[in-house]
PDB file of N, CA and C in Angstrom:
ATOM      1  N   UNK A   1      20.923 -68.917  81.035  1.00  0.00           N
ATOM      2  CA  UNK A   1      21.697 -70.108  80.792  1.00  0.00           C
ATOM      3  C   UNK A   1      22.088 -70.728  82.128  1.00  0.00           C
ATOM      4  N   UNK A   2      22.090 -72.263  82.293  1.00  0.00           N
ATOM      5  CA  UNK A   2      22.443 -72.583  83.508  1.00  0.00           C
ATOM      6  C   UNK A   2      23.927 -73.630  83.071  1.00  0.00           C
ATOM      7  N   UNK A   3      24.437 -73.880  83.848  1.00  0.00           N
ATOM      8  CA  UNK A   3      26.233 -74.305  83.763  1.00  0.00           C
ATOM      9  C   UNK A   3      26.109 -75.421  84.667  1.00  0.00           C
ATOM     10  N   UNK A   4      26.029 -76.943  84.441  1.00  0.00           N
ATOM     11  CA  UNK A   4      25.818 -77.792  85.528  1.00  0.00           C
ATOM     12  C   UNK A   4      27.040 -77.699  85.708  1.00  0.00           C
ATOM     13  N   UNK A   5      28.010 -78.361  86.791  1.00  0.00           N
ATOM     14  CA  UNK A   5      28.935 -77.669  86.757  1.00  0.00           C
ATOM     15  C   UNK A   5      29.215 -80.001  86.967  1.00  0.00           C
ATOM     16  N   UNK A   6      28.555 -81.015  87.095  1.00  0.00           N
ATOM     17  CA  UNK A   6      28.481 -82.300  87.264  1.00  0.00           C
ATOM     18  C   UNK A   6      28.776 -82.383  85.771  1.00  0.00           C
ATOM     19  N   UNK A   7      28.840 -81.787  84.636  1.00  0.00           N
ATOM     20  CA  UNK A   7      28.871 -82.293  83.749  1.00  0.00           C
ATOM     21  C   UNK A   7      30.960 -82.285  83.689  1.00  0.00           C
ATOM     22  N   UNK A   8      31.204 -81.754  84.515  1.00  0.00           N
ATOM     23  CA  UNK A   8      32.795 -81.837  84.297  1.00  0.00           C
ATOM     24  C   UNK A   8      33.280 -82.593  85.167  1.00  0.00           C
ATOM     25  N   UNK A   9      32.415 -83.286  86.359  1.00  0.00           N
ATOM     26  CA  UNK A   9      32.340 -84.281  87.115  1.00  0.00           C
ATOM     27  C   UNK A   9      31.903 -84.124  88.489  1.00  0.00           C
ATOM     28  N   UNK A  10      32.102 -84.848  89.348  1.00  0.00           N
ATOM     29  CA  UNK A  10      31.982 -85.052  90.617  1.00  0.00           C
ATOM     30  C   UNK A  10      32.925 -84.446  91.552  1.00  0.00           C
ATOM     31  N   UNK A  11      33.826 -84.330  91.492  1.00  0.00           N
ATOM     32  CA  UNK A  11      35.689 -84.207  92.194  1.00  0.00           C
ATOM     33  C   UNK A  11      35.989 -82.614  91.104  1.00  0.00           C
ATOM     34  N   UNK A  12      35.910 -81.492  91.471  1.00  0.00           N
ATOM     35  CA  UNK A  12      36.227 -80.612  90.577  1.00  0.00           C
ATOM     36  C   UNK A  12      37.491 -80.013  91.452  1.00  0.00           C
ATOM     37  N   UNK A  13      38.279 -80.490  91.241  1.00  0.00           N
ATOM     38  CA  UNK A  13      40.266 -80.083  91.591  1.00  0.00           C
ATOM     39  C   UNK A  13      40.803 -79.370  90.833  1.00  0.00           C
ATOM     40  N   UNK A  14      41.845 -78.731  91.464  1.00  0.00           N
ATOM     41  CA  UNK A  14      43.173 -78.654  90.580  1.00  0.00           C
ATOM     42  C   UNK A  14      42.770 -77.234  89.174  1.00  0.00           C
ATOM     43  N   UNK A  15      44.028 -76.559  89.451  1.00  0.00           N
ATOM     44  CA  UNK A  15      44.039 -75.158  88.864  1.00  0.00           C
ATOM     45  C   UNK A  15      43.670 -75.396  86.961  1.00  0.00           C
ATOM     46  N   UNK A  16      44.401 -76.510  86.912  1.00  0.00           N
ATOM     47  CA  UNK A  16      44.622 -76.719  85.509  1.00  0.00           C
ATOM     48  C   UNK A  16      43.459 -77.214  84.581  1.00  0.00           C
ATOM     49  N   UNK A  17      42.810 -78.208  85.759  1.00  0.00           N
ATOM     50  CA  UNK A  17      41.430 -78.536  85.442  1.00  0.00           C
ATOM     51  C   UNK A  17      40.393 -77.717  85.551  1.00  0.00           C
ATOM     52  N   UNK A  18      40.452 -76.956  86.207  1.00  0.00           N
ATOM     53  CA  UNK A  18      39.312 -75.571  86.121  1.00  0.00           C
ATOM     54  C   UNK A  18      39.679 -74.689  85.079  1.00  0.00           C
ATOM     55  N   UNK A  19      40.892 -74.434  84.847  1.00  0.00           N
ATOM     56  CA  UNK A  19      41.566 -73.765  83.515  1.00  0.00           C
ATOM     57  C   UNK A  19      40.563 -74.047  82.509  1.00  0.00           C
ATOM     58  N   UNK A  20      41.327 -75.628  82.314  1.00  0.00           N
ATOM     59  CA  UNK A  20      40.150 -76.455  80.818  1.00  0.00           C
ATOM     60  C   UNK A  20      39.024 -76.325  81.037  1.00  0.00           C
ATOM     61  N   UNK A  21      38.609 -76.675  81.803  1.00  0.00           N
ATOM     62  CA  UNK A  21      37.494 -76.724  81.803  1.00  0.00           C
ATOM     63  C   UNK A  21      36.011 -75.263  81.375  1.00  0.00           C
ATOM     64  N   UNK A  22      36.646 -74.315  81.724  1.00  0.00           N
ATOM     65  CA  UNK A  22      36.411 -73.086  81.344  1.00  0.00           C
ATOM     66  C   UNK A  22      36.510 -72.574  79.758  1.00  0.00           C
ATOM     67  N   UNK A  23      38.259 -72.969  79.646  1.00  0.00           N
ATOM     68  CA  UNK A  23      38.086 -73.060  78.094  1.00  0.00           C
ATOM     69  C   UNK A  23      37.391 -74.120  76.883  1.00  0.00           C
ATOM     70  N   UNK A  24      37.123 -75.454  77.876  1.00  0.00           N
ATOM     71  CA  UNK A  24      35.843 -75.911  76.681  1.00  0.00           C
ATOM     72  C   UNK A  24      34.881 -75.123  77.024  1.00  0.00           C
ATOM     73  N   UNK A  25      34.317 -74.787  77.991  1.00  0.00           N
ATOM     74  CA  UNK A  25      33.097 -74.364  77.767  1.00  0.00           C
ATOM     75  C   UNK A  25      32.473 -72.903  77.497  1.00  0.00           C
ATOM     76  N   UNK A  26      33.977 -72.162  77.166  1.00  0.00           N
ATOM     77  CA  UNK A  26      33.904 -71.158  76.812  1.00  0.00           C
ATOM     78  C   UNK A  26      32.702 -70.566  75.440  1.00  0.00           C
ATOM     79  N   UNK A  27      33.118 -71.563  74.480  1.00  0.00           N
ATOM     80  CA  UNK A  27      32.239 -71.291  73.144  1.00  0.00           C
ATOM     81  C   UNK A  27      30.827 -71.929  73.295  1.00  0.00           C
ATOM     82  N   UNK A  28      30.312 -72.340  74.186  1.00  0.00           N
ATOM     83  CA  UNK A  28      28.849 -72.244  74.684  1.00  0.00           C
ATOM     84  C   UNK A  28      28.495 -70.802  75.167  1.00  0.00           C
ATOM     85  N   UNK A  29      29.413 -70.011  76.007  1.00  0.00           N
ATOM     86  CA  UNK A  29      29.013 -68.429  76.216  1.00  0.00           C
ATOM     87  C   UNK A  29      28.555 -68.101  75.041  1.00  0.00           C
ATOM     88  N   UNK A  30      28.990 -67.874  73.535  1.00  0.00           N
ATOM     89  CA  UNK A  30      29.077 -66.966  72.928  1.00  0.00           C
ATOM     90  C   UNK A  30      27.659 -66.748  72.330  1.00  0.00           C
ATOM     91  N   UNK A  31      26.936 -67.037  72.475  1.00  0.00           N
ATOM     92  CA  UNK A  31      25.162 -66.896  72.083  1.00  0.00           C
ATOM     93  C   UNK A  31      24.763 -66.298  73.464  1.00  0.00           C
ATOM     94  N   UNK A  32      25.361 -66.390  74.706  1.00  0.00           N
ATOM     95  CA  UNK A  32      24.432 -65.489  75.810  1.00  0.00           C
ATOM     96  C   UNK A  32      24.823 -63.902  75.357  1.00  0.00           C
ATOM     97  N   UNK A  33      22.788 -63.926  75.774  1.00  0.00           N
ATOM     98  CA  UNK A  33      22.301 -62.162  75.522  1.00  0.00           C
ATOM     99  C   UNK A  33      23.129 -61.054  76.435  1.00  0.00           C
ATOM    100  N   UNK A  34      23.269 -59.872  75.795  1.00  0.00           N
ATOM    101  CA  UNK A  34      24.092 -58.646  76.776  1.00  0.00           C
ATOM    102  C   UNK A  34      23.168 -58.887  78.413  1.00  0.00           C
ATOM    103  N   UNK A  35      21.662 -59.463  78.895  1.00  0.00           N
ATOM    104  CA  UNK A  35      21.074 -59.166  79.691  1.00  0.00           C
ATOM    105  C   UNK A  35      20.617 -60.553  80.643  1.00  0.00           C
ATOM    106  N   UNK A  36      21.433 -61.910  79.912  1.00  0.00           N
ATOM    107  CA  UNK A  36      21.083 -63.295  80.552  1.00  0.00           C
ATOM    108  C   UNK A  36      21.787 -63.417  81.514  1.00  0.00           C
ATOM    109  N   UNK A  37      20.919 -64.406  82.765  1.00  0.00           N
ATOM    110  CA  UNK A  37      21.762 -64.563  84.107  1.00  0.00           C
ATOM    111  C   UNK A  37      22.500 -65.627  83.597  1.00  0.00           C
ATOM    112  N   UNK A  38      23.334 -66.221  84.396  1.00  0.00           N
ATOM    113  CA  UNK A  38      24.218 -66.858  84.042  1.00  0.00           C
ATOM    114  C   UNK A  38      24.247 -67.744  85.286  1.00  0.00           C
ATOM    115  N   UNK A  39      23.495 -69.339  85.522  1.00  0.00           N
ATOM    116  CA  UNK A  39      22.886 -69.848  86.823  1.00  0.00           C
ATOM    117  C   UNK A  39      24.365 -71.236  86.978  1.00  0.00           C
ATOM    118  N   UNK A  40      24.906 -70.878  87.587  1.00  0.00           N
ATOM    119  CA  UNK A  40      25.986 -71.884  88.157  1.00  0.00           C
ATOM    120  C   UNK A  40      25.643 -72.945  88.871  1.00  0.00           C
ATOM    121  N   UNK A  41      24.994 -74.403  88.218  1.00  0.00           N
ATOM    122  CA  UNK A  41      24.288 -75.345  89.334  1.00  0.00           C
ATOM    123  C   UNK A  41      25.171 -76.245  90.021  1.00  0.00           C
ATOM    124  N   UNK A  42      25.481 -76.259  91.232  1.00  0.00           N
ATOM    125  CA  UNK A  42      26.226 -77.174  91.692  1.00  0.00           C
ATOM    126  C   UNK A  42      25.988 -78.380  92.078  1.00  0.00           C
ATOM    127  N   UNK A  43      24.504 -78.742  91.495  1.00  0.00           N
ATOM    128  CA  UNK A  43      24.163 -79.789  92.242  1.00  0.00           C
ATOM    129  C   UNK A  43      25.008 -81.563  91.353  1.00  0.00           C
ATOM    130  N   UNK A  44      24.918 -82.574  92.577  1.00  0.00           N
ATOM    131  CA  UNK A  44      26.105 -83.136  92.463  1.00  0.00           C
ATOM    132  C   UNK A  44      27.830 -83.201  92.144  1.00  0.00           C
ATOM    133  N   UNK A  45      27.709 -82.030  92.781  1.00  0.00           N
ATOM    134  CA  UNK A  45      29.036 -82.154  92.814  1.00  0.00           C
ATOM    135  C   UNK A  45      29.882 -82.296  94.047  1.00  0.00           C
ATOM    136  N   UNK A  46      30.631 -83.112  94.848  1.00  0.00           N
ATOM    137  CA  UNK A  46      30.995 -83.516  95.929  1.00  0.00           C
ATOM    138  C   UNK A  46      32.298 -82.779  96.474  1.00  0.00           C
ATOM    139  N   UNK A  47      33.050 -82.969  95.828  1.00  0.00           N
ATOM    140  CA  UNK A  47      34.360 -81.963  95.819  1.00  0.00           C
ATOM    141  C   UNK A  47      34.320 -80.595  94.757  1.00  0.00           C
ATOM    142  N   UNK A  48      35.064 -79.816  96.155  1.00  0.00           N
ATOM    143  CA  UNK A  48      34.743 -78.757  94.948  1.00  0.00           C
ATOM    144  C   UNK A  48      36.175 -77.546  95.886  1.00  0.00           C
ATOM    145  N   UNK A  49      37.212 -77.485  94.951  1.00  0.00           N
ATOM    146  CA  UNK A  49      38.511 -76.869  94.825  1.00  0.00           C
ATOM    147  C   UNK A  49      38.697 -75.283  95.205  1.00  0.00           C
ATOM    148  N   UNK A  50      39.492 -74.807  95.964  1.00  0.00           N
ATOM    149  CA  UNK A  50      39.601 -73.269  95.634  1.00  0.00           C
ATOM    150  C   UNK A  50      40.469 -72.996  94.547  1.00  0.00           C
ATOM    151  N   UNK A  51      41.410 -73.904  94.173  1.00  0.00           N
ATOM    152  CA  UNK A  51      42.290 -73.889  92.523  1.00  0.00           C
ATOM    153  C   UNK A  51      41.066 -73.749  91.571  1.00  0.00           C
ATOM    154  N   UNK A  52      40.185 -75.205  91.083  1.00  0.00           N
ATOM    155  CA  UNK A  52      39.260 -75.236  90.322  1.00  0.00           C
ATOM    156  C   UNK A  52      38.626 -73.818  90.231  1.00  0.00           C
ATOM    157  N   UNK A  53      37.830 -73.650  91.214  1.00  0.00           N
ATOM    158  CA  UNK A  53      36.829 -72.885  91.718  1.00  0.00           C
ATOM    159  C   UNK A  53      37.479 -71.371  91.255  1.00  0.00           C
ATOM    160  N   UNK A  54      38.513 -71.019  91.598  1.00  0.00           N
ATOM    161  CA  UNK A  54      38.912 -69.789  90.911  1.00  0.00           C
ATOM    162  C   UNK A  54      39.207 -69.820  89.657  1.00  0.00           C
ATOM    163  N   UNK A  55      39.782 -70.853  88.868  1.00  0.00           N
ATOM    164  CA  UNK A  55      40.125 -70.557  87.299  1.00  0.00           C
ATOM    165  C   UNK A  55      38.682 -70.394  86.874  1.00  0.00           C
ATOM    166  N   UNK A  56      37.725 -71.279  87.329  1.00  0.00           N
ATOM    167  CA  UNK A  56      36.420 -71.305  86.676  1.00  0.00           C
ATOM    168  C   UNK A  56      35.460 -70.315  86.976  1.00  0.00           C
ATOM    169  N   UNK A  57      35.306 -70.271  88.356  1.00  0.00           N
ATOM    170  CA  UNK A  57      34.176 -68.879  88.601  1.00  0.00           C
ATOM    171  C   UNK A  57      34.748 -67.752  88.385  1.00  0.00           C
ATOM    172  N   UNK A  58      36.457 -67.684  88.684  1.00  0.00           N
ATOM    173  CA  UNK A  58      37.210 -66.532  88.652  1.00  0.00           C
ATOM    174  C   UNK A  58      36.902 -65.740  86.986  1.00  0.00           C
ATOM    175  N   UNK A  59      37.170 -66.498  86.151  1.00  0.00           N
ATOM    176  CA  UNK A  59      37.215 -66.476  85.134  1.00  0.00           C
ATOM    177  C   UNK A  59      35.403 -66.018  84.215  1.00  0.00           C
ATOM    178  N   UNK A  60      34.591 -66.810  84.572  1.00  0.00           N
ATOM    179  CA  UNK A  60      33.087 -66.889  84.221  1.00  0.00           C
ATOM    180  C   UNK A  60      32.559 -65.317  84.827  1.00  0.00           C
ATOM    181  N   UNK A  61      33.320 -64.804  86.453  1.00  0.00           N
ATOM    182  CA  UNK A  61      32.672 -63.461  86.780  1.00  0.00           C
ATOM    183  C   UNK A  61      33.766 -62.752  86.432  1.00  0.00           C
ATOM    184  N   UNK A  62      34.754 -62.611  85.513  1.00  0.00           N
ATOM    185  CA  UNK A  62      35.124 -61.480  84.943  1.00  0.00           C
ATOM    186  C   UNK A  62      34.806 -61.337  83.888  1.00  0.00           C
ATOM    187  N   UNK A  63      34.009 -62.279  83.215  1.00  0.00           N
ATOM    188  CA  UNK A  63      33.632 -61.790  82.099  1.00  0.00           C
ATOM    189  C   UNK A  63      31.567 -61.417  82.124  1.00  0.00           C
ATOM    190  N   UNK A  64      31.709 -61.863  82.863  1.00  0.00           N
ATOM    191  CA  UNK A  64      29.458 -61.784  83.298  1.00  0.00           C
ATOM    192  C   UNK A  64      29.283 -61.027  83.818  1.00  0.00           C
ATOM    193  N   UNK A  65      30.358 -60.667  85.657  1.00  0.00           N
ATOM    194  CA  UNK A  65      30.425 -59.973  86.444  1.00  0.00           C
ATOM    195  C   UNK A  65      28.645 -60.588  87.519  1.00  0.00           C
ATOM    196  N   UNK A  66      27.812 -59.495  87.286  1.00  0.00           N
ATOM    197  CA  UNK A  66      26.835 -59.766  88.490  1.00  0.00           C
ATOM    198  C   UNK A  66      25.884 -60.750  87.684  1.00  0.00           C
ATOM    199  N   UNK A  67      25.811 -61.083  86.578  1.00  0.00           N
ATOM    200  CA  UNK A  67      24.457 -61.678  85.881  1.00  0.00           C
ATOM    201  C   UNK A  67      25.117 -63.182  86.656  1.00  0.00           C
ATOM    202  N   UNK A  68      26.028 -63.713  87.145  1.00  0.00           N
ATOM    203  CA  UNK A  68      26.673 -64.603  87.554  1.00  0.00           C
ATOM    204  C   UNK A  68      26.074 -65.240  88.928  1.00  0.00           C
ATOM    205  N   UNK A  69      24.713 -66.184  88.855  1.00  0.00           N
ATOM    206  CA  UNK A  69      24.027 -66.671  90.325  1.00  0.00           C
ATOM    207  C   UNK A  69      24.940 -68.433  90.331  1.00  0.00           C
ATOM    208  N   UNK A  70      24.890 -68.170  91.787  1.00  0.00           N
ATOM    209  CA  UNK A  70      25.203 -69.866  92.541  1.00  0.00           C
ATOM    210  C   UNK A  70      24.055 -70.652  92.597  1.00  0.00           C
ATOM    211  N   UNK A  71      24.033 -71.571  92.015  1.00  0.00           N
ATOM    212  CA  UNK A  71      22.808 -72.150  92.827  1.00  0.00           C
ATOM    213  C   UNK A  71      23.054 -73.896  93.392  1.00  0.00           C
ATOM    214  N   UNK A  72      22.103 -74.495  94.384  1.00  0.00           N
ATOM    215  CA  UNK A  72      22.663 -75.521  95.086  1.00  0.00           C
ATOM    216  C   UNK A  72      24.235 -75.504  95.604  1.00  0.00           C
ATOM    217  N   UNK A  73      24.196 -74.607  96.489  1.00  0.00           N
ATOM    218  CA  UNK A  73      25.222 -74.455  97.289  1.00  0.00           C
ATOM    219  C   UNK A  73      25.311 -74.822  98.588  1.00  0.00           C
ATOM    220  N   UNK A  74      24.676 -76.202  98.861  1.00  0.00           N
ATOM    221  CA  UNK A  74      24.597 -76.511 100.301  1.00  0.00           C
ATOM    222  C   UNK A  74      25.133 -77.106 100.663  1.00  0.00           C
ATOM    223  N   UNK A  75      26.382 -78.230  99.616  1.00  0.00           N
ATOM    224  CA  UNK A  75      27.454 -79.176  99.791  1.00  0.00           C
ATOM    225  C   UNK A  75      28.030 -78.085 100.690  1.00  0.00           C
ATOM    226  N   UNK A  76      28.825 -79.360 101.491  1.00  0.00           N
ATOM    227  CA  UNK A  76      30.032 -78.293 102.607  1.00  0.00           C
ATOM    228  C   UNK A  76      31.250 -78.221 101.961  1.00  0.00           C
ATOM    229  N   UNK A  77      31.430 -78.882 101.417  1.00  0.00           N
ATOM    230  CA  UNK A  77      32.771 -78.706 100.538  1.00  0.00           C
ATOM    231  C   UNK A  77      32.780 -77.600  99.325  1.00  0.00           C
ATOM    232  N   UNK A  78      31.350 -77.270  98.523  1.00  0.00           N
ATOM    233  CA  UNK A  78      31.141 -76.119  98.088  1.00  0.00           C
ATOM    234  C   UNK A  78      30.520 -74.655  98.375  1.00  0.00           C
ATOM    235  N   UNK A  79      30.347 -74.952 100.023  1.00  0.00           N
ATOM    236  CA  UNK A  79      29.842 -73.636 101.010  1.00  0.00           C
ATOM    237  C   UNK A  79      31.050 -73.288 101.254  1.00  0.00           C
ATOM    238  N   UNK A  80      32.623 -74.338 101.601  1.00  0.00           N
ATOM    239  CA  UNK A  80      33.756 -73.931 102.685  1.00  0.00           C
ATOM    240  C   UNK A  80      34.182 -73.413 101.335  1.00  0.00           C
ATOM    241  N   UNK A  81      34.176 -74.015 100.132  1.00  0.00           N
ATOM    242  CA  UNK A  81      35.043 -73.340  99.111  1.00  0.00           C
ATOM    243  C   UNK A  81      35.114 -71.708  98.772  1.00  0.00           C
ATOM    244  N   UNK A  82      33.373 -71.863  98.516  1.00  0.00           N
ATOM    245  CA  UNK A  82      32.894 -70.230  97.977  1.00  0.00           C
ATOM    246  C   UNK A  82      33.205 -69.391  99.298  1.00  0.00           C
ATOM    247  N   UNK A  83      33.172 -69.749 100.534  1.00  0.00           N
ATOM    248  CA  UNK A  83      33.409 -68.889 101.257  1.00  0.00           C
ATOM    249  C   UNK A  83      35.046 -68.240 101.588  1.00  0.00           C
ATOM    250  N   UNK A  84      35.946 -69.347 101.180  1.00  0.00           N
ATOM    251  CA  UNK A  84      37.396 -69.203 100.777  1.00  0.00           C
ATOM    252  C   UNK A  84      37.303 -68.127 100.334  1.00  0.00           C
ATOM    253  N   UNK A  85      36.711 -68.478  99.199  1.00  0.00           N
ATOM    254  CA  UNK A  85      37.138 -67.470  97.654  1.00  0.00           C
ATOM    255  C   UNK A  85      36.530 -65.867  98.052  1.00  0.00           C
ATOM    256  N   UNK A  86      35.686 -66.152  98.332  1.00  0.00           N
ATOM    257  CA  UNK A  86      34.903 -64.701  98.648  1.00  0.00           C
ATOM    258  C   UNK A  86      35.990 -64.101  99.799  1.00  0.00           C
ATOM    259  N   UNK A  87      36.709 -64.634 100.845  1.00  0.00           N
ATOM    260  CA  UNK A  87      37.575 -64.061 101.371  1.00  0.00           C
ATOM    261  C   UNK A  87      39.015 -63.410 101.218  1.00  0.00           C
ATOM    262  N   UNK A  88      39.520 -64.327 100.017  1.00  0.00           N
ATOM    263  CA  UNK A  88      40.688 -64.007  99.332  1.00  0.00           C
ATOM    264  C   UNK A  88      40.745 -62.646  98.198  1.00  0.00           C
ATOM    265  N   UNK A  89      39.280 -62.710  97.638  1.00  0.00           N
ATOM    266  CA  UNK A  89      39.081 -61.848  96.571  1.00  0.00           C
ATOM    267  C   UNK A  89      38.234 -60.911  96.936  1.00  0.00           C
ATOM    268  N   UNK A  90      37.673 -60.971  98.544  1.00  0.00           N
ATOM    269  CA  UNK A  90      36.979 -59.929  98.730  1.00  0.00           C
ATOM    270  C   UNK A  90      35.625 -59.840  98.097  1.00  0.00           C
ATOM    271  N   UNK A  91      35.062 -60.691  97.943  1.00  0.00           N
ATOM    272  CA  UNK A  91      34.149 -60.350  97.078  1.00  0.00           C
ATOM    273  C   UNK A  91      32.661 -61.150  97.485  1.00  0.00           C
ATOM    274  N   UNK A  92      31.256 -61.283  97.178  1.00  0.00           N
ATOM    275  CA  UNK A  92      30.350 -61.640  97.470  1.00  0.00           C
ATOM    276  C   UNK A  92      30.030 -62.257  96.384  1.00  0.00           C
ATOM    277  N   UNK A  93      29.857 -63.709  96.477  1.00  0.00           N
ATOM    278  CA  UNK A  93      28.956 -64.541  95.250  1.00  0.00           C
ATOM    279  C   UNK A  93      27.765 -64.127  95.690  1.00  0.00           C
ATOM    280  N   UNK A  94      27.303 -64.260  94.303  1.00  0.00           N
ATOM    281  CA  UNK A  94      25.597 -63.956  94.376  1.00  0.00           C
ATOM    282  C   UNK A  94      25.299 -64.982  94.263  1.00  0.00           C
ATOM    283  N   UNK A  95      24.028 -65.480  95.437  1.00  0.00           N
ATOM    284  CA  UNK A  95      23.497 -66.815  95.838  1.00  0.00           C
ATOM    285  C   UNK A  95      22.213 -66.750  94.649  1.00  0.00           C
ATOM    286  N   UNK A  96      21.365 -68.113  94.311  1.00  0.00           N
ATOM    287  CA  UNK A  96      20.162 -67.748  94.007  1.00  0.00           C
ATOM    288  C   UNK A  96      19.345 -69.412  94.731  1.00  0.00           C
ATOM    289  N   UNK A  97      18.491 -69.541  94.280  1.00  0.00           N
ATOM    290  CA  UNK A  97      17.777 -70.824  95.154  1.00  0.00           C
ATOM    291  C   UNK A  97      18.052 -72.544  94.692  1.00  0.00           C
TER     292      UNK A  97
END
């Protein structure tokens, strides 16, 4: 399954909006297989939040964990973000192409 992540817009801010945003798109998860990757596309998206960015990825890799790939991660505003996050939480996003 891939997650455009442009379909929730351009400007992805703010704790509350990554909140919602997670919970609409929660009941699209519920048909992925115990064994599907789970492809996070970032392409067009210009702004991109460490609020957002944690309710939403925070949230998407506690429940996927590693089936969870980045992909189009070359915006600088979504390289400086993920690299935030990966520092606060310790943790390594898994890149894919």
């Amino acid at each position: 399954m891939t997650i455009y992540l442009k379909k929730f817009g351009t400007l992805l801010n703010g704790r509350m909006f990554g909140k919602e945003a997670f919970a609409a798109f929660l009941p699209s998860l519920k048909d992925v297989s115990a064994d599907e990757k789970i492809e996070v596309d970032f392409d067009g998206v210009e702004v991109f939040s460490p609020s957002w960015g944690d309710e939403f990825l925070g949230s998407l890799i506690n429940k996927f964990g590693e089936r969870v790939v980045l992909i189009n991660t070359s915006n600088p505003s979504v390289k400086t973000t993920l690299r935030f996050l990966e520092n606060i939480n310790k943790t390594k996003f898994k890149r894919g192409s």
